[in-house]
Protein backbone atom coordinates (compact mmCIF):
# COMPACT_ATOMS: atom_id res chain seq x y z
CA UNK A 1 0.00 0.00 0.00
CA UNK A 2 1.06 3.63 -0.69
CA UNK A 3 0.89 6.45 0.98
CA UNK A 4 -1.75 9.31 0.32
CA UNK A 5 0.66 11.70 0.71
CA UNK A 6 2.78 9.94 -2.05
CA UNK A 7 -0.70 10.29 -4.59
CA UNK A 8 1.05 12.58 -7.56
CA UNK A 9 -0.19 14.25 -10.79
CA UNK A 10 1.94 12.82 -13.39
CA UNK A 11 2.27 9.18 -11.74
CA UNK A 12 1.22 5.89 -12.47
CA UNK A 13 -0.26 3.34 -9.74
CA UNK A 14 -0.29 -0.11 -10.07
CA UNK A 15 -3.08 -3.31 -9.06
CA UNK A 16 -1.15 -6.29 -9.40
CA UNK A 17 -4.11 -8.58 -8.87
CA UNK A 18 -6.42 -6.39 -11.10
CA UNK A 19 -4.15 -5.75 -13.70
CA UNK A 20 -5.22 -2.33 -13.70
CA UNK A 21 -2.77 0.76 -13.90
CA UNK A 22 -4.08 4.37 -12.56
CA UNK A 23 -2.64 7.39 -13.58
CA UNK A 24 -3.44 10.39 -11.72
CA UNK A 25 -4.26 13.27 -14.19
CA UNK A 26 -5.33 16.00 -12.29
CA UNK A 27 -5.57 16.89 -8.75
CA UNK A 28 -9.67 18.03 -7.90
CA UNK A 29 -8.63 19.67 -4.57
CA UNK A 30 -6.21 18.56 -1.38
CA UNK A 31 -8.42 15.22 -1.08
CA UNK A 32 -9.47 13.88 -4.85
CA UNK A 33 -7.59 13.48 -8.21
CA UNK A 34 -9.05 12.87 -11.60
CA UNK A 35 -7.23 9.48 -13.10
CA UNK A 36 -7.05 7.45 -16.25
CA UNK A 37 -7.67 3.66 -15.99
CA UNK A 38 -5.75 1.39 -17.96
CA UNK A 39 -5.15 -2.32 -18.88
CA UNK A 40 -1.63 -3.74 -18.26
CA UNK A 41 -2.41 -6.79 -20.40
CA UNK A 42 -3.39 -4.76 -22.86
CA UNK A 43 -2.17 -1.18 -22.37
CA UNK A 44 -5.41 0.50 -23.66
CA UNK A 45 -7.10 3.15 -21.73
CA UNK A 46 -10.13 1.63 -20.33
CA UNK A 47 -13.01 3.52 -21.63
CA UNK A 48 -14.08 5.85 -19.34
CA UNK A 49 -12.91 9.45 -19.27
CA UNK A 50 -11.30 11.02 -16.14
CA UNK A 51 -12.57 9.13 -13.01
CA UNK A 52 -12.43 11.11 -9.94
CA UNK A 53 -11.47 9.55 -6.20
CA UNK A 54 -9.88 10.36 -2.55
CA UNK A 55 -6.48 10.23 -2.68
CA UNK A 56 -6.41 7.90 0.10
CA UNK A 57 -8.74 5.29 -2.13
CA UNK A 58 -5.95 5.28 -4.93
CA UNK A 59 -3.37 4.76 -2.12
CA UNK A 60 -5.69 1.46 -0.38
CA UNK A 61 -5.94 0.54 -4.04
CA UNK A 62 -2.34 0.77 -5.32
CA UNK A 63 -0.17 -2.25 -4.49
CA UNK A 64 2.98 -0.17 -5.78
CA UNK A 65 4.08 2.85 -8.42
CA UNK A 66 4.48 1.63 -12.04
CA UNK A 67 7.75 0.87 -13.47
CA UNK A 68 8.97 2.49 -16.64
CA UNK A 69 8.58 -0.57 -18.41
CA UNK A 70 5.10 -0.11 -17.64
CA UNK A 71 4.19 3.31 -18.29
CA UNK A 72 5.75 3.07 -21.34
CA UNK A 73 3.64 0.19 -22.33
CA UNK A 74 0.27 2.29 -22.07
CA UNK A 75 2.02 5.42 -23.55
CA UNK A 76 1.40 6.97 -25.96
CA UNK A 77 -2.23 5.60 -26.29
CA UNK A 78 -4.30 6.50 -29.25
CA UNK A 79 -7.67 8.24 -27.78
CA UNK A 80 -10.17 7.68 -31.06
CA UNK A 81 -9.70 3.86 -30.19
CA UNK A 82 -11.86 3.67 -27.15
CA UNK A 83 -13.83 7.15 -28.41
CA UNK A 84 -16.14 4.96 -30.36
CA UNK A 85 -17.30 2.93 -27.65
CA UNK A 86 -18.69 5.76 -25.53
CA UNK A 87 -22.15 7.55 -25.63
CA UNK A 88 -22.11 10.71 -27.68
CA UNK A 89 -22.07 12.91 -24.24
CA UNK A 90 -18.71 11.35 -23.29
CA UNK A 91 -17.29 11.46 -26.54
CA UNK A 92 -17.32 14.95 -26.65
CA UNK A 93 -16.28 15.38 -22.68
CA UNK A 94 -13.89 13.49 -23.81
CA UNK A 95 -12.24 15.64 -26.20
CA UNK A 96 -12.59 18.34 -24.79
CA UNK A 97 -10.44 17.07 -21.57
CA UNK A 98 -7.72 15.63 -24.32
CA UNK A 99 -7.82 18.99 -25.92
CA UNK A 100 -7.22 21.07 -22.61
CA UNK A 101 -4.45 17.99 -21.26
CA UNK A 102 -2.66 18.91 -24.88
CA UNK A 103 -3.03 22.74 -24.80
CA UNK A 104 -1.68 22.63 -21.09
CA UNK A 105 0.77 20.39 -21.89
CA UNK A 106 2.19 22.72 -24.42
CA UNK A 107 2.10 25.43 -22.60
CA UNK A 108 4.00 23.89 -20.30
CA UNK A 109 6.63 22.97 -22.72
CA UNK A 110 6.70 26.62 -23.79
CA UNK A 111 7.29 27.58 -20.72
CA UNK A 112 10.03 25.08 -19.75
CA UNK A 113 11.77 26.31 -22.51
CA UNK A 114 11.48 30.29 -22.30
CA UNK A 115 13.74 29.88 -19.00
C-alpha cells in the first residue's frame, strides 16, 4: 500500500491482482484526483474518461508505483480507439479534456523552454 501523501499528478499506480494501472491526471482539490484507468495486459485506456477519487482510495488501491517498463507500455495511447465505444455525451467530454491535457501540456513545454 502507498501512501496518500505519495498520490502525484503525473504518476502511475499499479493493481497487481487487477491488472489495472491508474494514472493520476489532475488533482480536484487537497483530497481527490481525476485518473485514467488502464489495462496492463493490454495497455489500452479503459473507456471511461477522467474518473475522480480520494487520494487515500488510490493509495488502499495501489499495491505499488508503475515501473517504466510499464508506463511506457500504455504510452502513448491513441484516444479515437476507445472514443467509439462511448455515448455521444462522453465522446465529446472526452475531447474536450484531451484537448485542454494537450493545450496545457504545451504550454507547459513553452514555458520550460522560455527559462
Amino acid at each position: 500500500m502507498i501512501a496518500k501523501h505519495e498520490i502525484t499528478v503525473g504518476k502511475c499506480y499499479i493493481n497487481e491482482k487487477k491488472g489495472m494501472a491508474r494514472e493520476v491526471v489532475e488533482e480536484v482539490d487537497r483530497h481527490k484526483v481525476k485518473f485514467n484507468t488502464f489495462d496492463l495486459a493490454t495497455g489500452q485506456l479503459v473507456p471511461k474518461p477522467f474518473q475522480i477519487c480520494f487520494k487515500s482510495q488510490i493509495a488502499n488501491w495501489a499495491d505499488r508505483e508503475a515501473t517504466s517498463d510499464e508506463i511506457a507500455m500504455i504510452h502513448p495511447y491513441m484516444p479515437t480507439d476507445w472514443f467509439q465505444s462511448l455515448p455521444t455525451s462522453e465522446v465529446t467530454l472526452a475531447k474536450r479534456e484531451l484537448a485542454k491535457a494537450t493545450m496545457l501540456e504545451t504550454v507547459a513545454q513553452n514555458t520550460i523552454h522560455k527559462c
